[in-house]
N, C-alpha and C. Protein backbone atom coordinates (compact mmCIF):
# COMPACT_ATOMS: atom_id res chain seq x y z
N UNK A 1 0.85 -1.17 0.00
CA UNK A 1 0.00 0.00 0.00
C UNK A 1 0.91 1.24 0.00
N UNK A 2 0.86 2.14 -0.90
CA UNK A 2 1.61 3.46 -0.80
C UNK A 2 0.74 4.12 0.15
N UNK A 3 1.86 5.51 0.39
CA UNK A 3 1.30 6.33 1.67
C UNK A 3 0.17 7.26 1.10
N UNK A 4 0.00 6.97 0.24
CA UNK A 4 -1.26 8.44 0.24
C UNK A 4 -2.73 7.05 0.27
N UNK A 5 -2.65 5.91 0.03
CA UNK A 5 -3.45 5.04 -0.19
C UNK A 5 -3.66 5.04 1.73
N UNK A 6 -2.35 4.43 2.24
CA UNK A 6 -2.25 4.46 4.05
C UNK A 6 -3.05 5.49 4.44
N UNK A 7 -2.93 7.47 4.17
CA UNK A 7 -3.43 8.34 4.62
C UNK A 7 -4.76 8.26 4.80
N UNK A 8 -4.88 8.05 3.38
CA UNK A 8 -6.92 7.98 3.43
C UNK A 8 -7.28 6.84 3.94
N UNK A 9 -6.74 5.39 4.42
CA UNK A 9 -7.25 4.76 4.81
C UNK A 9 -7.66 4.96 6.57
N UNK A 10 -6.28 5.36 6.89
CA UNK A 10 -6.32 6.31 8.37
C UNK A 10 -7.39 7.06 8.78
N UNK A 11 -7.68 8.41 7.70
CA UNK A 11 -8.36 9.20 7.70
C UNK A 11 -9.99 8.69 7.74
N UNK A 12 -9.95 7.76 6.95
CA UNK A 12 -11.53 7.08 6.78
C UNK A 12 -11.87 6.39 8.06
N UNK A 13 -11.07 6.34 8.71
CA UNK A 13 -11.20 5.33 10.34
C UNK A 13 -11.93 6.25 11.30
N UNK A 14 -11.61 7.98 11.24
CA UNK A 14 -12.28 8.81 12.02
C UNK A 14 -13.23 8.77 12.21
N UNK A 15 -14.02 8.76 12.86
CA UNK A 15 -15.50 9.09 13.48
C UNK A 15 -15.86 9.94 13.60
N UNK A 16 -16.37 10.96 12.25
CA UNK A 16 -16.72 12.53 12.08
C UNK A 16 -17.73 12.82 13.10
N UNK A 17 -18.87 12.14 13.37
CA UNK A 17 -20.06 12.13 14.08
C UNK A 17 -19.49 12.54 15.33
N UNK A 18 -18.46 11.69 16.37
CA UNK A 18 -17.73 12.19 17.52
C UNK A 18 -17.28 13.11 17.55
N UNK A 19 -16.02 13.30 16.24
CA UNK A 19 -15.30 14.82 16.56
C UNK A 19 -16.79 16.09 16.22
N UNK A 20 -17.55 15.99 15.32
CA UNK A 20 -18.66 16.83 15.27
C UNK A 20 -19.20 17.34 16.41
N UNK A 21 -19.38 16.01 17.33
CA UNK A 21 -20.40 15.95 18.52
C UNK A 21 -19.22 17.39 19.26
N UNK A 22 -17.81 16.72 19.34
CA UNK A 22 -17.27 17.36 20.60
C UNK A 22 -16.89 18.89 20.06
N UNK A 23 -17.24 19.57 18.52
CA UNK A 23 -16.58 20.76 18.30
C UNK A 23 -17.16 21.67 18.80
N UNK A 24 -18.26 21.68 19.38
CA UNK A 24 -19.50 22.61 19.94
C UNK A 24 -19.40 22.67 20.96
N UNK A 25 -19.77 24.25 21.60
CA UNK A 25 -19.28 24.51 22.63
C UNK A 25 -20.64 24.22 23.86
N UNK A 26 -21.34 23.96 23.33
CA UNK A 26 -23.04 23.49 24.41
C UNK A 26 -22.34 21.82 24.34
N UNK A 27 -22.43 21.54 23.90
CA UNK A 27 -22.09 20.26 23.81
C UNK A 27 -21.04 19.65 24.90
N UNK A 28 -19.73 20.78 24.76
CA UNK A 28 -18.60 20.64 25.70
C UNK A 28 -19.30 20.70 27.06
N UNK A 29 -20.19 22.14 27.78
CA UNK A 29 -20.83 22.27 28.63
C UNK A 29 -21.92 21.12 29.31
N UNK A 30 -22.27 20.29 28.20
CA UNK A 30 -23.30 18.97 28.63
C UNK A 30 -21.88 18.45 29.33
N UNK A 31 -21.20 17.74 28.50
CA UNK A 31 -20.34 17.14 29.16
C UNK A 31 -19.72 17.61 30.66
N UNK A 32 -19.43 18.51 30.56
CA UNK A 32 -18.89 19.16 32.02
C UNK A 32 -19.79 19.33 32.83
N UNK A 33 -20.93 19.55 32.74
CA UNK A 33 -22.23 19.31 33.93
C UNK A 33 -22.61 17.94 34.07
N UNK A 34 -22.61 16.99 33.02
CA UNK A 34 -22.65 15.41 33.28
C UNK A 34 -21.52 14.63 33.87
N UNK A 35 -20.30 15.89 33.81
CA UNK A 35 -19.04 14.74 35.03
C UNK A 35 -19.42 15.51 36.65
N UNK A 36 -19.79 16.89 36.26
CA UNK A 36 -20.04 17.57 37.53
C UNK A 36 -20.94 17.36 38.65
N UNK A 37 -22.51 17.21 38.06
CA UNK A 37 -23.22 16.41 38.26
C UNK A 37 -23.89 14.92 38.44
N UNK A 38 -22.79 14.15 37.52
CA UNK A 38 -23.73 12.84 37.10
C UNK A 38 -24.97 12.77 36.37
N UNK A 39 -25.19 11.79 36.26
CA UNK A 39 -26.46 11.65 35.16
C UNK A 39 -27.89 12.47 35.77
N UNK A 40 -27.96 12.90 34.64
CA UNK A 40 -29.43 14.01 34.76
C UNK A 40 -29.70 13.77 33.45
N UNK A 41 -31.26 14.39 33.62
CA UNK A 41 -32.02 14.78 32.73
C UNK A 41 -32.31 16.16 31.93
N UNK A 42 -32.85 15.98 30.82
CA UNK A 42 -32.33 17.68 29.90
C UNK A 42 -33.46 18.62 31.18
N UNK A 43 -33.92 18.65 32.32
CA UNK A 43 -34.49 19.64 33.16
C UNK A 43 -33.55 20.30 33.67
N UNK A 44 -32.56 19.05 34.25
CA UNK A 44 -31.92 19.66 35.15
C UNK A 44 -30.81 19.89 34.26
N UNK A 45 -30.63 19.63 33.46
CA UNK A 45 -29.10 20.16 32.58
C UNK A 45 -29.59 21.32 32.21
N UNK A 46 -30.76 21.87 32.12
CA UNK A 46 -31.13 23.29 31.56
C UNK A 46 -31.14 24.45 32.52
N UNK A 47 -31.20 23.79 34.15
CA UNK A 47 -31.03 25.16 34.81
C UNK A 47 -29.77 25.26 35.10
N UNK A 48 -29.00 24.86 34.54
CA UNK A 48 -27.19 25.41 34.41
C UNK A 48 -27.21 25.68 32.63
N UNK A 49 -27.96 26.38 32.31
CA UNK A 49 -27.41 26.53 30.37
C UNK A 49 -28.54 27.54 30.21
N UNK A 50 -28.01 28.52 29.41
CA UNK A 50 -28.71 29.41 28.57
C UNK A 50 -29.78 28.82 27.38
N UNK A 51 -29.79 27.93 27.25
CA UNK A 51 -30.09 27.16 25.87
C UNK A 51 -31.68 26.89 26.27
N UNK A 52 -32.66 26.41 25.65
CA UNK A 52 -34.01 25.90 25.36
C UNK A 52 -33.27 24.57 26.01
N UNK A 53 -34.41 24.05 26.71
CA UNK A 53 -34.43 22.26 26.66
C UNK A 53 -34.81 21.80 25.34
N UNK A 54 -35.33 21.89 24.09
CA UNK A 54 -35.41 21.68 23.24
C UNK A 54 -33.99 21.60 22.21
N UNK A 55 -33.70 22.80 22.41
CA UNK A 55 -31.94 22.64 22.11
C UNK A 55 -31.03 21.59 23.30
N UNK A 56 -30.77 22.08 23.90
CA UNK A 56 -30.54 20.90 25.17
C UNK A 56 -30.57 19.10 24.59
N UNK A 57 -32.03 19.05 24.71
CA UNK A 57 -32.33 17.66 24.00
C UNK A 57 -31.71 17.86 22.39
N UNK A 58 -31.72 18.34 21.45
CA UNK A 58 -30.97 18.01 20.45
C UNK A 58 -29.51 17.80 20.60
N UNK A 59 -29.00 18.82 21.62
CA UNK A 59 -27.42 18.19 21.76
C UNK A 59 -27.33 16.79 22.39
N UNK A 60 -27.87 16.35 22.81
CA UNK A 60 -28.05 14.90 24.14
C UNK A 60 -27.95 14.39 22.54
N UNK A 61 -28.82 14.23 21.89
CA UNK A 61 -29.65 13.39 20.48
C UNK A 61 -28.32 13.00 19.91
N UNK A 62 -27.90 14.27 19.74
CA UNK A 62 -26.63 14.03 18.76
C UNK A 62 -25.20 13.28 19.61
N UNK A 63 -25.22 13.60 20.36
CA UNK A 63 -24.05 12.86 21.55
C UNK A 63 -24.23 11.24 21.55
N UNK A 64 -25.57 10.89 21.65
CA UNK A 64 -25.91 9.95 22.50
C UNK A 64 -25.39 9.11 20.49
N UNK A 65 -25.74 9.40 19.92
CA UNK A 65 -25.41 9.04 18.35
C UNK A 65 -24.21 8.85 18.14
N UNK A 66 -22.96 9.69 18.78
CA UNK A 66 -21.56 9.50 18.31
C UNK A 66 -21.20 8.96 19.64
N UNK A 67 -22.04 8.27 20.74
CA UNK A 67 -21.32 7.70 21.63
C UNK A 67 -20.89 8.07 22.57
N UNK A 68 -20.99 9.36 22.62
CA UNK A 68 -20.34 9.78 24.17
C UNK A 68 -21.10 9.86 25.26
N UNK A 69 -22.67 10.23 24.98
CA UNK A 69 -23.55 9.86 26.29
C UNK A 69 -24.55 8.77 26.02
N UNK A 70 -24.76 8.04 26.91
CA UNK A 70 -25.74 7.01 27.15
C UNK A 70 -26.96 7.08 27.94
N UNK A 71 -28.36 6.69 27.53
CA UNK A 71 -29.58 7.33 28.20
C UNK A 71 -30.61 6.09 28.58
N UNK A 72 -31.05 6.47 29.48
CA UNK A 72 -32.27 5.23 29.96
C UNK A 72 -33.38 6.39 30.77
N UNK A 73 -34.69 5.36 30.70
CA UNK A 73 -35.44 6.01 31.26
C UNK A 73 -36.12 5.96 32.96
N UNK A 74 -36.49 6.85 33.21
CA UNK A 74 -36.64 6.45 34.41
C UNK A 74 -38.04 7.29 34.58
N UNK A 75 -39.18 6.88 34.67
CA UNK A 75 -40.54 7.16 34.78
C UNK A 75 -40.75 7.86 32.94
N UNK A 76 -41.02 9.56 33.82
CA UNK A 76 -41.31 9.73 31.78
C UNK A 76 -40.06 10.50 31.60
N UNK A 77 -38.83 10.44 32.23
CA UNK A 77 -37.81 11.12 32.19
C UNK A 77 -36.62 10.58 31.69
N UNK A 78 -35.69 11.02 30.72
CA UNK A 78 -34.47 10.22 30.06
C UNK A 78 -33.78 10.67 30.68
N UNK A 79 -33.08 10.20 31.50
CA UNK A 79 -31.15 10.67 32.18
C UNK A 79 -30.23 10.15 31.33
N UNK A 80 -29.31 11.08 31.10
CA UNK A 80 -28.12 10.53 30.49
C UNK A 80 -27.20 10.77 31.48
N UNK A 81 -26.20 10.04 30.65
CA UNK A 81 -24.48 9.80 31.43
C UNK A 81 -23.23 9.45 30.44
N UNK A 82 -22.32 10.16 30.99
CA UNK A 82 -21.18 10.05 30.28
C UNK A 82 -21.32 8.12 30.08
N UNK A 83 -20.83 7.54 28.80
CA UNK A 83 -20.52 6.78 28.26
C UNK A 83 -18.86 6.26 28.19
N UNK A 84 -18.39 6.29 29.40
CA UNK A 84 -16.93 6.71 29.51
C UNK A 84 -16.02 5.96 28.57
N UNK A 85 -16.13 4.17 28.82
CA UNK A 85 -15.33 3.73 27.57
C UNK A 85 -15.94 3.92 26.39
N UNK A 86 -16.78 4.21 25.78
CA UNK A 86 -16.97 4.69 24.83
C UNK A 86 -16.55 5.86 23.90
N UNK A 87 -16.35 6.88 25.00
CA UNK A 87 -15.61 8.09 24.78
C UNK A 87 -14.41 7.67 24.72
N UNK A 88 -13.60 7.30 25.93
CA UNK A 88 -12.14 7.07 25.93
C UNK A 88 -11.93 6.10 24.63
N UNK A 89 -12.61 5.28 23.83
CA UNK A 89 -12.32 4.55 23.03
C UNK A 89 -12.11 4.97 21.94
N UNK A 90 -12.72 6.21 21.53
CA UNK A 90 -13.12 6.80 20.57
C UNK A 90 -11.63 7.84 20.30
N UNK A 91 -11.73 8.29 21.65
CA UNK A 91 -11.02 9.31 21.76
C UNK A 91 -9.49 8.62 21.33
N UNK A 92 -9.44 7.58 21.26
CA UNK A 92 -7.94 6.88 21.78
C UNK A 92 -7.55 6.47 20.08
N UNK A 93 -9.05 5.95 18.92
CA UNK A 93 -8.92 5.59 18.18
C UNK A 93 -8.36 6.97 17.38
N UNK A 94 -8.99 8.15 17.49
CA UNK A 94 -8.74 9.49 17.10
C UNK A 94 -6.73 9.55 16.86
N UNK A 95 -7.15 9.79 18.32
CA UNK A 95 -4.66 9.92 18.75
C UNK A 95 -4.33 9.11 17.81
N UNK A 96 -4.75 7.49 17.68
CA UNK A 96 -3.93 6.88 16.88
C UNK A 96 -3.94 6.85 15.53
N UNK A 97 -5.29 8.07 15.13
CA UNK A 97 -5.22 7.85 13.47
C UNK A 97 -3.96 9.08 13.44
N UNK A 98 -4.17 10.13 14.36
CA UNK A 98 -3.36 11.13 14.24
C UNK A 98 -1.83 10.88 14.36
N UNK A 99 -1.67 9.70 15.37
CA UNK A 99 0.11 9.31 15.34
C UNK A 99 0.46 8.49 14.14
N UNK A 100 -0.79 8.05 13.33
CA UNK A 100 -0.53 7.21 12.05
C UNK A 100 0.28 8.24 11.24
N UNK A 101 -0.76 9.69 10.99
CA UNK A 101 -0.50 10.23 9.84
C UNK A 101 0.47 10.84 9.99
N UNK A 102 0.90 11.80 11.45
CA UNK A 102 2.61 11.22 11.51
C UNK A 102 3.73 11.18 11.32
N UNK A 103 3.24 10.06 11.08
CA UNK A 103 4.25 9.08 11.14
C UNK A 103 4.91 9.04 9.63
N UNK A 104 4.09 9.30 8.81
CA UNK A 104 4.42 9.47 7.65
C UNK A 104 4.95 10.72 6.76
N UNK A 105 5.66 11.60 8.34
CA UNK A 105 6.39 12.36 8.50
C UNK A 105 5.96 14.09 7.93
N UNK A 106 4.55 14.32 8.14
CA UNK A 106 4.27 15.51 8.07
C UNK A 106 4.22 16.69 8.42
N UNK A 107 4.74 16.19 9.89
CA UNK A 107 5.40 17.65 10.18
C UNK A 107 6.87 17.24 11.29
């Protein structure tokens, strides 16, 4: 396999949906009130956020999609929670596409 064939194969390994999830800055804030807190629901994640619970719940939507939070219900209420190996897994597959490319001496 030549290296530009290696690059894109690297590159295709990313998980756009994750890095997507984590480029947003509400998004970052879920996360930091879900290690701060623990698992809650978009009520209580909304009286720490400027945002609509409607927005709120779309960031959860999209998280819970690339893996980083996980949700169950509990009466008529969804709590989520950090998804930790999931994240760390993700996160780990990320570093190593990045020490791939590298490696193949780009900077």
């Amino acid at each position: 396999m030549n290296k530009s064939k290696a690059i894109d194969t690297a590159l295709a390994n990313i998980d756009s949906g994750f890095v997507k999830a984590l480029a947003e800055p509400a998004r970052l804030e879920i996360i930091k009130l879900l290690i701060l807190h623990g698992a809650s629901d978009v009520k209580s994640l909304a009286e720490h956020m400027p945002q609509d619970r409607s927005v709120i719940s779309r960031h959860l939507t999209m998280m819970k999609q690339a893996g980083i939070v996980s949700a169950h219900k509990e009466g008529r209420h969804v709590v989520y929670s950090i998804d930790g190996s999931a994240t760390l897994e993700k996160s780990e597959r990320l570093v190593n596409t990045i020490r791939l490319c590298l490696s193949f001496g780009c900077c």
